[in-house]
C-alpha atoms as a PDB file:
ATOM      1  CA  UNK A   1      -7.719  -0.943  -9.470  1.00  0.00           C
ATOM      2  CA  UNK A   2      -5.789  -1.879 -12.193  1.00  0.00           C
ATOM      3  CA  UNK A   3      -2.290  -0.330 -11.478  1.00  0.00           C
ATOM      4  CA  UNK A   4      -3.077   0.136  -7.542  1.00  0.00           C
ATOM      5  CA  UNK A   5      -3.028   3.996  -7.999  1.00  0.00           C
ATOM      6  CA  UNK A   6      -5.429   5.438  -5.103  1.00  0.00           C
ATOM      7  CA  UNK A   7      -6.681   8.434  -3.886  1.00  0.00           C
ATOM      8  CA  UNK A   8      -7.844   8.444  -0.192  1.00  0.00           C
ATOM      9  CA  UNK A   9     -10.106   9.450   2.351  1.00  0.00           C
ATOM     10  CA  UNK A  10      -8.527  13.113   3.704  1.00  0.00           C
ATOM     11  CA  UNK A  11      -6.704  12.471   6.712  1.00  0.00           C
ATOM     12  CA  UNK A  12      -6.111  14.744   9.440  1.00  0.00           C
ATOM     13  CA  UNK A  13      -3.165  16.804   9.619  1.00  0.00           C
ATOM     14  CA  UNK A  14      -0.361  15.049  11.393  1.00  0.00           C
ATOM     15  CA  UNK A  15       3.216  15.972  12.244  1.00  0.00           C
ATOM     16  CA  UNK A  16       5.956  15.374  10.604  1.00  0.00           C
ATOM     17  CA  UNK A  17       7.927  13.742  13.504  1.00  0.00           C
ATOM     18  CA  UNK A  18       4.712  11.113  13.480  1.00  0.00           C
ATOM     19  CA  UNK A  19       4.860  10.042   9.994  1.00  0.00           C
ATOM     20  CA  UNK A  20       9.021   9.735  10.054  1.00  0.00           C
ATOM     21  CA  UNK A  21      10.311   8.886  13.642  1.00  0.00           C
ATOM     22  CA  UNK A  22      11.725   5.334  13.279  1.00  0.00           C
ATOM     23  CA  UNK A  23      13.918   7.407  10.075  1.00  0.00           C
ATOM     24  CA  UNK A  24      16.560   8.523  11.026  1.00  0.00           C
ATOM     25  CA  UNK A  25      19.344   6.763   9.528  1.00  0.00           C
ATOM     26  CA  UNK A  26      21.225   4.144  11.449  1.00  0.00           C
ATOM     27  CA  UNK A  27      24.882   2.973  11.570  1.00  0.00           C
ATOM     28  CA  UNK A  28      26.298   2.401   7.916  1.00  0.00           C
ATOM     29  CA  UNK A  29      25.776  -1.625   6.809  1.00  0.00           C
ATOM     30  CA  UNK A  30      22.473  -2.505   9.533  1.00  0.00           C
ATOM     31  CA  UNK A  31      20.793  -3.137   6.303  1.00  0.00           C
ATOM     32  CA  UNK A  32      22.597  -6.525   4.851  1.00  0.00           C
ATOM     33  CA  UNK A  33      21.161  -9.077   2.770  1.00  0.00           C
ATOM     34  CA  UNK A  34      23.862 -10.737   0.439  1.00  0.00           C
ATOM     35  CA  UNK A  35      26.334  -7.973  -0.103  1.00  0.00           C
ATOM     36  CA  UNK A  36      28.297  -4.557   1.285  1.00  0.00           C
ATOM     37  CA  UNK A  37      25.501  -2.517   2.462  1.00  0.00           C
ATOM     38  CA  UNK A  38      27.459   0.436   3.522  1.00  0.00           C
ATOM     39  CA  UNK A  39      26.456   3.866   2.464  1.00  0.00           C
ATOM     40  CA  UNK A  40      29.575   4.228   0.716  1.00  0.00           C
ATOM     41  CA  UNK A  41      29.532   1.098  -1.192  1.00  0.00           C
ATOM     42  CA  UNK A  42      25.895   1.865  -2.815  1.00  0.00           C
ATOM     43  CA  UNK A  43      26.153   2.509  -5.999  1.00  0.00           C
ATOM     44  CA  UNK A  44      23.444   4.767  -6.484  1.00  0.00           C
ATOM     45  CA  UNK A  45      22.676   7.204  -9.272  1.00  0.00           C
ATOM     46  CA  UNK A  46      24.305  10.110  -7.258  1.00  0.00           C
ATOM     47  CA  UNK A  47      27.066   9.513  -5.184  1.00  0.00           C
ATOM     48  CA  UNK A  48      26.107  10.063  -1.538  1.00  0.00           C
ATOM     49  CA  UNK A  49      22.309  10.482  -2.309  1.00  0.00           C
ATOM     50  CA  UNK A  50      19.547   8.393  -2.774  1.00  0.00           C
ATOM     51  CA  UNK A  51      16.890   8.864  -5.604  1.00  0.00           C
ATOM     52  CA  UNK A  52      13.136   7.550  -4.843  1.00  0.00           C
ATOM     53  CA  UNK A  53      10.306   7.552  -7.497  1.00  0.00           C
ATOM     54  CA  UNK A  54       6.974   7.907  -7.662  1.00  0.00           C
ATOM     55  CA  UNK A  55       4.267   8.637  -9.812  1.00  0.00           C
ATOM     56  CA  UNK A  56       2.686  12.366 -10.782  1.00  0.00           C
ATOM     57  CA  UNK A  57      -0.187  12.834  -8.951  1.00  0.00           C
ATOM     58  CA  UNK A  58       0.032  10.638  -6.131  1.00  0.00           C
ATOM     59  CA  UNK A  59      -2.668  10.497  -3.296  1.00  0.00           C
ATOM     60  CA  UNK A  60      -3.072  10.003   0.513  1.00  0.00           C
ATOM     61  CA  UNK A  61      -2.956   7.329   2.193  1.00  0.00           C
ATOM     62  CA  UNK A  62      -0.180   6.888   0.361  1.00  0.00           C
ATOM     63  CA  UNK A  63       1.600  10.470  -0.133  1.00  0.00           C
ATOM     64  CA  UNK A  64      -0.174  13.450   1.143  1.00  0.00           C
ATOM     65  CA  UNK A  65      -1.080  16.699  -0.743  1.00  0.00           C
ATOM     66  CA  UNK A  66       1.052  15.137  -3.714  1.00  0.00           C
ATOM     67  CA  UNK A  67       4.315  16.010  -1.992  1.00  0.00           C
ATOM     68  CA  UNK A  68       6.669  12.743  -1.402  1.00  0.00           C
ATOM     69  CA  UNK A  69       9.063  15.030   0.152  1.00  0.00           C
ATOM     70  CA  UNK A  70       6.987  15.529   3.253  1.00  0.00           C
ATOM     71  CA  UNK A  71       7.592  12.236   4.845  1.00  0.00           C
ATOM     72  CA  UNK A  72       3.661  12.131   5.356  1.00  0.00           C
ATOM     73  CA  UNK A  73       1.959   9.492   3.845  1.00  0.00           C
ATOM     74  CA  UNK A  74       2.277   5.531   4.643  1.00  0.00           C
ATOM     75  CA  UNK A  75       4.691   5.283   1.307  1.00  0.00           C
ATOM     76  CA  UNK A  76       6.858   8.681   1.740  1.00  0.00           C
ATOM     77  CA  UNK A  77       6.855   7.523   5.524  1.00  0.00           C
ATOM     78  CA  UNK A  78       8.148   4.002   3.943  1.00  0.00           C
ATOM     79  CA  UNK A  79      10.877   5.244   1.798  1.00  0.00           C
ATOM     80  CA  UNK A  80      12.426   7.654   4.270  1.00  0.00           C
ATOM     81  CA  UNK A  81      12.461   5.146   6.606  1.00  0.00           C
ATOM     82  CA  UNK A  82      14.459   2.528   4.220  1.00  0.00           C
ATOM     83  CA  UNK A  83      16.884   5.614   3.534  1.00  0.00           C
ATOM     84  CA  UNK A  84      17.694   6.028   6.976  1.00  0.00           C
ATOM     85  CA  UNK A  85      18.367   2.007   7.369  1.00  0.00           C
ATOM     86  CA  UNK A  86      20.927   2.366   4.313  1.00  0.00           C
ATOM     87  CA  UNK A  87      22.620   5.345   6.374  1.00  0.00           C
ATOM     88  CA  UNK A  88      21.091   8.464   4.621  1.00  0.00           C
ATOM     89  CA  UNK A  89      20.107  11.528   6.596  1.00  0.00           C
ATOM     90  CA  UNK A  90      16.295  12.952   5.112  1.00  0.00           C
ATOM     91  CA  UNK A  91      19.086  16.004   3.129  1.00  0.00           C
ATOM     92  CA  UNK A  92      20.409  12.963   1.296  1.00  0.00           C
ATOM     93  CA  UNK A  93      17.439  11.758  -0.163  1.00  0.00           C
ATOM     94  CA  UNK A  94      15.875  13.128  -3.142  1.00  0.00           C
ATOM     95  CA  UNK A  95      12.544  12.375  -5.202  1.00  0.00           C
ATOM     96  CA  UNK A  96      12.286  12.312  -9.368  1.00  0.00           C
ATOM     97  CA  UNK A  97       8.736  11.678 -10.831  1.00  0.00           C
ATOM     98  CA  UNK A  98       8.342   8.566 -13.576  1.00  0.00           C
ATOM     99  CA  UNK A  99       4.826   7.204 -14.434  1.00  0.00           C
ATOM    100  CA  UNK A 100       3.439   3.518 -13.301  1.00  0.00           C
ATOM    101  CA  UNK A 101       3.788   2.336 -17.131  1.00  0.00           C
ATOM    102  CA  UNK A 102       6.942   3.898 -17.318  1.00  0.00           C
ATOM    103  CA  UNK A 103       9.112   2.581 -13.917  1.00  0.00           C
ATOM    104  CA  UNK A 104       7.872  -1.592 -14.614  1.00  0.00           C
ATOM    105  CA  UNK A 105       9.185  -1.556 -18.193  1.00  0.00           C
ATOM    106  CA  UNK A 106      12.452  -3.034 -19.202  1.00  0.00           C
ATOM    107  CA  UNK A 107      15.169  -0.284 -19.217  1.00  0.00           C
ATOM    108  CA  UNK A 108      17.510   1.758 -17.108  1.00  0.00           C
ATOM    109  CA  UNK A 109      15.754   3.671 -14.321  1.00  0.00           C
ATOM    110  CA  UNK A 110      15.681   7.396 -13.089  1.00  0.00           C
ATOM    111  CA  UNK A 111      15.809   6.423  -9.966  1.00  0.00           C
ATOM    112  CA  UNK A 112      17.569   4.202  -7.449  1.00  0.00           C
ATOM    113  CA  UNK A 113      13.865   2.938  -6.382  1.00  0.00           C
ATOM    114  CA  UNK A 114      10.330   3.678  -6.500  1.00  0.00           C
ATOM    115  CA  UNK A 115       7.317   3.310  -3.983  1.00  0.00           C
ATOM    116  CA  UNK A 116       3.994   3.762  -5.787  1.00  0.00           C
ATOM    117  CA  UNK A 117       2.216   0.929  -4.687  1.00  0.00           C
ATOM    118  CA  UNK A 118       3.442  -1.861  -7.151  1.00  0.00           C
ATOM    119  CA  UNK A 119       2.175  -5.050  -6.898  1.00  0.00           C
ATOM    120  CA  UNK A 120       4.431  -7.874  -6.923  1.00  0.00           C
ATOM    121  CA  UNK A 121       3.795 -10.157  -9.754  1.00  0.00           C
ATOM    122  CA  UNK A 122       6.024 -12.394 -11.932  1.00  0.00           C
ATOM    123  CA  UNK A 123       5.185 -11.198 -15.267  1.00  0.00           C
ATOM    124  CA  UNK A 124       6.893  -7.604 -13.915  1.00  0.00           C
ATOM    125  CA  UNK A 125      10.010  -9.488 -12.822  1.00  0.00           C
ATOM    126  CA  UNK A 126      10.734 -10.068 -15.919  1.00  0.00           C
ATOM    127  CA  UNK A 127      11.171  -6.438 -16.499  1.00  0.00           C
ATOM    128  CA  UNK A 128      12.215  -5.065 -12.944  1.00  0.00           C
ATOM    129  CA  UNK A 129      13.191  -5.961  -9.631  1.00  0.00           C
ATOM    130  CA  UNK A 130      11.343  -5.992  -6.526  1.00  0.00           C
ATOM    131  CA  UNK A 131      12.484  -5.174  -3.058  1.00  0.00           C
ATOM    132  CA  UNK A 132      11.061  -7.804  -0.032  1.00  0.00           C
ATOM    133  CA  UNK A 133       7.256  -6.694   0.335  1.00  0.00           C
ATOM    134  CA  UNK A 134       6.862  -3.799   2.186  1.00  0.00           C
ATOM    135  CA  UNK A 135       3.091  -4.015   2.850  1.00  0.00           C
ATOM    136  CA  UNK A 136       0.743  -6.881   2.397  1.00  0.00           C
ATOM    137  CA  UNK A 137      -2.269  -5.438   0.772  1.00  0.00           C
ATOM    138  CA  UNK A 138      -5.853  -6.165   3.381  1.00  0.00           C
ATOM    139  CA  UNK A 139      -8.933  -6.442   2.241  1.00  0.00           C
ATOM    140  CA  UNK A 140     -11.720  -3.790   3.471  1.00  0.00           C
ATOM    141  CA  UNK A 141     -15.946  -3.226   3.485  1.00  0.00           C
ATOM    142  CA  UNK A 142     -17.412  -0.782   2.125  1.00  0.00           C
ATOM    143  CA  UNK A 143     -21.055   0.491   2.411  1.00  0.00           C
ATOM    144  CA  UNK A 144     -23.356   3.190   1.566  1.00  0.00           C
ATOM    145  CA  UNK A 145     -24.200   5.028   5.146  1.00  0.00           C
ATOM    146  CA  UNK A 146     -27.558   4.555   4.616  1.00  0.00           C
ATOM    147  CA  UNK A 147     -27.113   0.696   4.313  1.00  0.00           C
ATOM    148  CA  UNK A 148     -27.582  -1.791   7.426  1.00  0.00           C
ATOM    149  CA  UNK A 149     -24.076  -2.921   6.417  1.00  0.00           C
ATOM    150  CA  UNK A 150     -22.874   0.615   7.884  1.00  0.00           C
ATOM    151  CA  UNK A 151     -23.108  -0.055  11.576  1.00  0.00           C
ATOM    152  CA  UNK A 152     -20.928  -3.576  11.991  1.00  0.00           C
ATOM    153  CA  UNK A 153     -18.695  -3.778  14.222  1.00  0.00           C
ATOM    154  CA  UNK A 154     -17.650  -7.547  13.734  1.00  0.00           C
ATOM    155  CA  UNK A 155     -17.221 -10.231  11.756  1.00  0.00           C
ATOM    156  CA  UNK A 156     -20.919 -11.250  13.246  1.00  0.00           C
ATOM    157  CA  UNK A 157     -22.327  -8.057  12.305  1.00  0.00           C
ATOM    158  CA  UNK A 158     -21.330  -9.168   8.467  1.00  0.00           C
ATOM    159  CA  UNK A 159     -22.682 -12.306   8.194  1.00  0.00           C
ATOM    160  CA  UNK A 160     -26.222 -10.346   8.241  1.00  0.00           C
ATOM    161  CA  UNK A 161     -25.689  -8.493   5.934  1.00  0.00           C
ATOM    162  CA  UNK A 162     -25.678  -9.381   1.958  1.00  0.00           C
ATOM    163  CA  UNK A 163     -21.966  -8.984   0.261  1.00  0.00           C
ATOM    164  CA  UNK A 164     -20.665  -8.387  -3.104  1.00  0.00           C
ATOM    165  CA  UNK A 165     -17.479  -8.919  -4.739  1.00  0.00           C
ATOM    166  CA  UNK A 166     -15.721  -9.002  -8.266  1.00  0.00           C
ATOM    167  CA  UNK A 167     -15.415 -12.407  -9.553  1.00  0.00           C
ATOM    168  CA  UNK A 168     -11.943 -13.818  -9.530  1.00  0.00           C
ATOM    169  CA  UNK A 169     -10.243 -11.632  -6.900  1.00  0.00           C
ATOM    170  CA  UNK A 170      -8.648 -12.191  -3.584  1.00  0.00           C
ATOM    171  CA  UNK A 171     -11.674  -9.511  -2.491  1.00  0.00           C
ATOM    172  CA  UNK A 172     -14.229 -12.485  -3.218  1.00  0.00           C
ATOM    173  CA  UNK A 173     -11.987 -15.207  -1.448  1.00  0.00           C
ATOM    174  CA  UNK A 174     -12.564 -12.980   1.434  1.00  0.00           C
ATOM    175  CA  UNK A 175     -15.875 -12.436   1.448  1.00  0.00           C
ATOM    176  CA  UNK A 176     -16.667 -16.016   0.756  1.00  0.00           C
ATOM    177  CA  UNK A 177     -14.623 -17.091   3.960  1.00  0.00           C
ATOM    178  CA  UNK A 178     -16.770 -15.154   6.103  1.00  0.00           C
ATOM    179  CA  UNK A 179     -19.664 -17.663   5.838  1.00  0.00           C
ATOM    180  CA  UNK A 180     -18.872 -20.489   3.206  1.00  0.00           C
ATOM    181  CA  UNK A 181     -22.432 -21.564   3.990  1.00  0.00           C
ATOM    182  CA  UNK A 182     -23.929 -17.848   2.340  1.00  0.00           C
ATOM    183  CA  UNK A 183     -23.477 -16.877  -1.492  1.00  0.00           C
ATOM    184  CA  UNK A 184     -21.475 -14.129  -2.068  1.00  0.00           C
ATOM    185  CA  UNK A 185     -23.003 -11.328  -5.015  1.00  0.00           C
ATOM    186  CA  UNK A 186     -20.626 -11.486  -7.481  1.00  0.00           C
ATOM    187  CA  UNK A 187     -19.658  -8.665 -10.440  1.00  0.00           C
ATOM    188  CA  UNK A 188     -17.801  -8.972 -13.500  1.00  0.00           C
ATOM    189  CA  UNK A 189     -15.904  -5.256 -12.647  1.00  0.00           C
ATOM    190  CA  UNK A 190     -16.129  -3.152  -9.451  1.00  0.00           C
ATOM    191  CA  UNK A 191     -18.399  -0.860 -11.293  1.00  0.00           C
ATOM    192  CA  UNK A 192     -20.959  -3.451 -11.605  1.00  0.00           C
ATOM    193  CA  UNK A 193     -20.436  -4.000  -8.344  1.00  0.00           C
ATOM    194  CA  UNK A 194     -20.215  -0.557  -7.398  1.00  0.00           C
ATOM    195  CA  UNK A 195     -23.749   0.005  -9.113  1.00  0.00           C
ATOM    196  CA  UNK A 196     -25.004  -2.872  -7.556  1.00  0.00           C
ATOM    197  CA  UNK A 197     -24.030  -1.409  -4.295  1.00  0.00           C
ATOM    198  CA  UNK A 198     -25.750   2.328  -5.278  1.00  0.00           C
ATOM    199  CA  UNK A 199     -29.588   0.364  -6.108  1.00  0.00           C
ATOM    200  CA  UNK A 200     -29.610  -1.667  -3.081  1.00  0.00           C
ATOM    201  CA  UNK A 201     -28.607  -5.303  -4.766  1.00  0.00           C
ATOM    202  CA  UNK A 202     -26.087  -5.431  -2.064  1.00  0.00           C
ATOM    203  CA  UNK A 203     -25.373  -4.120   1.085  1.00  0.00           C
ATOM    204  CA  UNK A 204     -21.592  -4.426   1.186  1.00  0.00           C
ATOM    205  CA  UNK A 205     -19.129  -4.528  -1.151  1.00  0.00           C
ATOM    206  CA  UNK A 206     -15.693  -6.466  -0.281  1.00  0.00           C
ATOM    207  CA  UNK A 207     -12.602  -4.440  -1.617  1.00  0.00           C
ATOM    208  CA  UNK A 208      -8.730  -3.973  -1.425  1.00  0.00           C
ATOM    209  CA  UNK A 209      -7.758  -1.450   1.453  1.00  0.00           C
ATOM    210  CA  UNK A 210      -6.102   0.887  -1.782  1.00  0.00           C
ATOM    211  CA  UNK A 211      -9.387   0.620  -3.337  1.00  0.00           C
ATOM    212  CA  UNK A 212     -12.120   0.986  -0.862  1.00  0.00           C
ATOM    213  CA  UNK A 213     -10.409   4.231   0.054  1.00  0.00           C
ATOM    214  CA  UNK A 214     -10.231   5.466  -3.586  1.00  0.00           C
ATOM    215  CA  UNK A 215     -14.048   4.039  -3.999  1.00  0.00           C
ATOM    216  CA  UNK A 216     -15.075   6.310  -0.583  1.00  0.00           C
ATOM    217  CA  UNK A 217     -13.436   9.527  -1.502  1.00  0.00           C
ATOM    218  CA  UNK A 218     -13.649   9.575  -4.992  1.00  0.00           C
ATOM    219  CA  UNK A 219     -16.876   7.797  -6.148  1.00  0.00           C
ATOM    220  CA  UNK A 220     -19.239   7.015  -3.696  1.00  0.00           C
ATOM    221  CA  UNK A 221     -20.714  10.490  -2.126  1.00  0.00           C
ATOM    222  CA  UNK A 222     -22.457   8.514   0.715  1.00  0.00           C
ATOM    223  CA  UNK A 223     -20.022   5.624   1.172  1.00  0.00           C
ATOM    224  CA  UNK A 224     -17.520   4.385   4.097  1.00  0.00           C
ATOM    225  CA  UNK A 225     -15.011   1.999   5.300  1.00  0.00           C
ATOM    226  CA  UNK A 226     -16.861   0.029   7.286  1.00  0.00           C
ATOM    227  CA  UNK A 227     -13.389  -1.971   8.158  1.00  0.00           C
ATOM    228  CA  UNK A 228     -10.873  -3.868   7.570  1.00  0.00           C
ATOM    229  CA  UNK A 229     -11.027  -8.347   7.129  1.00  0.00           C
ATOM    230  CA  UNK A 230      -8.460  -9.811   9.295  1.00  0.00           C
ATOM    231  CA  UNK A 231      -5.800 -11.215   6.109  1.00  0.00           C
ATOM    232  CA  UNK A 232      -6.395 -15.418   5.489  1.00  0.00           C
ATOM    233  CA  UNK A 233      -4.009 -17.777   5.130  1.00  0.00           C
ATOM    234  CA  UNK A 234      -3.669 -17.214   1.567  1.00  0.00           C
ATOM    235  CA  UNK A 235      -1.115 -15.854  -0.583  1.00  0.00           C
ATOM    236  CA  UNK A 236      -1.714 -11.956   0.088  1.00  0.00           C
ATOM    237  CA  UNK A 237      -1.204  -9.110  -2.964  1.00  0.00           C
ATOM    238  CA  UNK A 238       1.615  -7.603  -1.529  1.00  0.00           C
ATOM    239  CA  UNK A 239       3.303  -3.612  -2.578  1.00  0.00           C
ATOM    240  CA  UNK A 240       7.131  -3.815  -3.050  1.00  0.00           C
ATOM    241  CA  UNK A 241       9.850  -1.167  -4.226  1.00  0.00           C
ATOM    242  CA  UNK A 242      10.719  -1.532  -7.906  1.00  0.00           C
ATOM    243  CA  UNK A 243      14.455  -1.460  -9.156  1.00  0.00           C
ATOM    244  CA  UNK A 244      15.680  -1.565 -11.913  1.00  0.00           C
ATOM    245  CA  UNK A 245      16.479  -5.148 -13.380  1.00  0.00           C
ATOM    246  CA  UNK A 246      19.712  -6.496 -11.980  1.00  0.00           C
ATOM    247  CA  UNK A 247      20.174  -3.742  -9.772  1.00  0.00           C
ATOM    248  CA  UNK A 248      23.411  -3.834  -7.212  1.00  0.00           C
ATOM    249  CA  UNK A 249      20.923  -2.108  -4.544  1.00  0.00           C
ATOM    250  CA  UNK A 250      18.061  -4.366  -4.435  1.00  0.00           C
ATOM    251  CA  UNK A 251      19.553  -6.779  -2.067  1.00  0.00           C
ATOM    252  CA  UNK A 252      20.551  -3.626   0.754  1.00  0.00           C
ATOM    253  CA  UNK A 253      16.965  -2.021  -0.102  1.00  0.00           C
ATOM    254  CA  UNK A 254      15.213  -5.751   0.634  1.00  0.00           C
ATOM    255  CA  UNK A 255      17.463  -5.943   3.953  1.00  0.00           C
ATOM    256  CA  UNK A 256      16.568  -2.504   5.089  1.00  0.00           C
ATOM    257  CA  UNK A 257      12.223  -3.680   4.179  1.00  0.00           C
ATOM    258  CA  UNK A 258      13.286  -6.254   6.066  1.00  0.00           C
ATOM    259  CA  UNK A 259      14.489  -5.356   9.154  1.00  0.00           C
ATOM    260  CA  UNK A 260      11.842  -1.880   9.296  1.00  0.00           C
ATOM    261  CA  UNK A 261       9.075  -5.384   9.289  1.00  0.00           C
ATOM    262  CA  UNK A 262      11.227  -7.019  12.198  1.00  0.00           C
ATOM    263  CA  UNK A 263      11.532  -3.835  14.039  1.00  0.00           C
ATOM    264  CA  UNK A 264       7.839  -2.736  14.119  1.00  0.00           C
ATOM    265  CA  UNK A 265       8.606  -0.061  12.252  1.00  0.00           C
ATOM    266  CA  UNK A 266       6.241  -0.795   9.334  1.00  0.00           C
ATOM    267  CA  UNK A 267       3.239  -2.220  11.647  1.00  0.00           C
ATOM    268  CA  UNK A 268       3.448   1.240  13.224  1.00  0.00           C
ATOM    269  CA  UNK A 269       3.374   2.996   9.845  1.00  0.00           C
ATOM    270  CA  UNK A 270       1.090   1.215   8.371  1.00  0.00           C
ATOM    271  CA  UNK A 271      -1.498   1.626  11.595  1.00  0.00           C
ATOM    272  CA  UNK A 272      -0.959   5.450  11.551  1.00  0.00           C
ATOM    273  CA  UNK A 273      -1.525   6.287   7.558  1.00  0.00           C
ATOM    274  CA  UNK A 274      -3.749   3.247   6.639  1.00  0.00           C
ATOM    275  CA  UNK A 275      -5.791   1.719   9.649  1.00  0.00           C
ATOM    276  CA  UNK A 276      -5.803   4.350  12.061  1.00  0.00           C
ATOM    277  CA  UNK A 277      -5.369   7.351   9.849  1.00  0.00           C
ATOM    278  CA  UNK A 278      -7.632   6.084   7.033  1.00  0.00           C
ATOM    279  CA  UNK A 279     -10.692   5.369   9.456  1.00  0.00           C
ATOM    280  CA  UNK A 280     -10.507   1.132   8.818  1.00  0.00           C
ATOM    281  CA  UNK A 281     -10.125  -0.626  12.356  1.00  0.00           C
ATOM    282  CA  UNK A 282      -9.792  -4.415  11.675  1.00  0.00           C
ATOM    283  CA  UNK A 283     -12.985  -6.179  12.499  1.00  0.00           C
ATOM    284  CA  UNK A 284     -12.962  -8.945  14.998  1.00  0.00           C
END
């Protein structure tokens, strides 16, 4: 998808100590990468709070029932998290709504940062800053559950199986690595290949994670996550927090990504609202 904006497979209630217990907020300054990190050295829109964005709607995995306040949902989950590592109780934090156009263009922000699944690139630097990646994006198949495709269970299971892909994309790279030795269906868009998929041309399609759970929830009546590819060695499409350009907190937000990845904290997070959660084990 274009802008990475999913909707999700419905996940089963969960509590809210789950989706937020590695957030509570630590000692002032854990959170250092190349500057004062201290709560009360932020400079943040509102003294002694900290303003996150997203977009209106926004959809589980990522947020659930359109509420970023909840703390449920692998991104609301995310930016709680971050907020505690900068020293802010949940009471401190507060949410503001901006659209995905809107937040990567050039010009001062409404918030302090914003988690709507943004992929990294360089053409947005130019207009915004990026926090450290918080979540590499993995790459997921999808069948009909009527296809033989439906049933695999490995990586073996797959190369039986006939796969599609869009042309060009780090989906294709993926699918082609699975058996360099087997063609690969390929499709201008995904709704070729989606169509492809729905008259039997192909068994399997190979997607993004975001994607494939949009694809299952909201398009295909009869389609599922099969699972998930382990990632390649390859430069991944990764989700990071936008800031706004220049911004005195995107060093201390990076620092606290960084340390919720050397923690564990983010593994755990991202196995409970998008592996686990979403219904994609990683096939072996």
């Amino acid at each position: 998808m274009a802008h990475m904006r999913t909707t999700a497979l419905l996940l089963a209630a969960v509590t809210l100590a789950g989706g937020v217990a590695a957030c509570a907020p630590t000692d002032e300054g854990t959170a250092r990468s190349g500057g004062d990190c201290a709560k009360s050295s932020l400079k943040t829109r509102t003294a002694g709070k900290f303003t996150f964005a997203t977009d209106e709607p926004v959809y589980q995995p990522w947020y659930v029932d359109n509420d970023p306040t909840s703390g449920k949902g692998f991104e609301s989950a995310v930016a709680y998290a971050v907020a505690g590592r900068l020293g802010y109780t949940r009471e401190e934090v507060t949410w503001t709504r901006v659209t995905f156009t809107a937040a990567i263009q050039p010009g001062p922000k409404a918030f302090d940062a914003n988690l709507t699944e943004f992929s990294i690139t360089d053409e947005r630097k130019q207009a915004v800053d990026f926090s450290t990646p918080y979540y590499d994006v993995a790459q997921a198949v999808v069948a009909l559950k009527t296809s033989p495709a439906a049933g695999a269970k490995s990586l073996a299971d797959l190369r039986e199986v006939k796969l599609g892909a869009q042309v060009g994309t780090t989906s294709y790279t993926a699918a082609t690595a699975l058996d360099p030795e087997r063609e690969v269906a390929v499709y201008n868009t995904n709704d070729d290949a989606k169509a492809a998929l729905g008259n039997g041309q192909v068994d399997a399609l190979v997607l993004d994670l975001p994607t494939a759970f949009y694809v299952t929830s909201a398009e295909l009546t009869d389609g599922a996550i099969v699972g998930q590819l382990p990632r390649g060695g390859g430069e991944p499409e990764r989700f990071g927090a936008v800031l706004d350009k220049g911004s005195p907190l995107t060093a201390c937000v990076s620092g606290a990504v960084d340390a919720l990845r050397a923690d564990g904290t983010l593994a755990r997070l991202e196995q409970e609202w998008l592996a686990a959660a979403g219904n994609a084990p990683e096939l072996k």
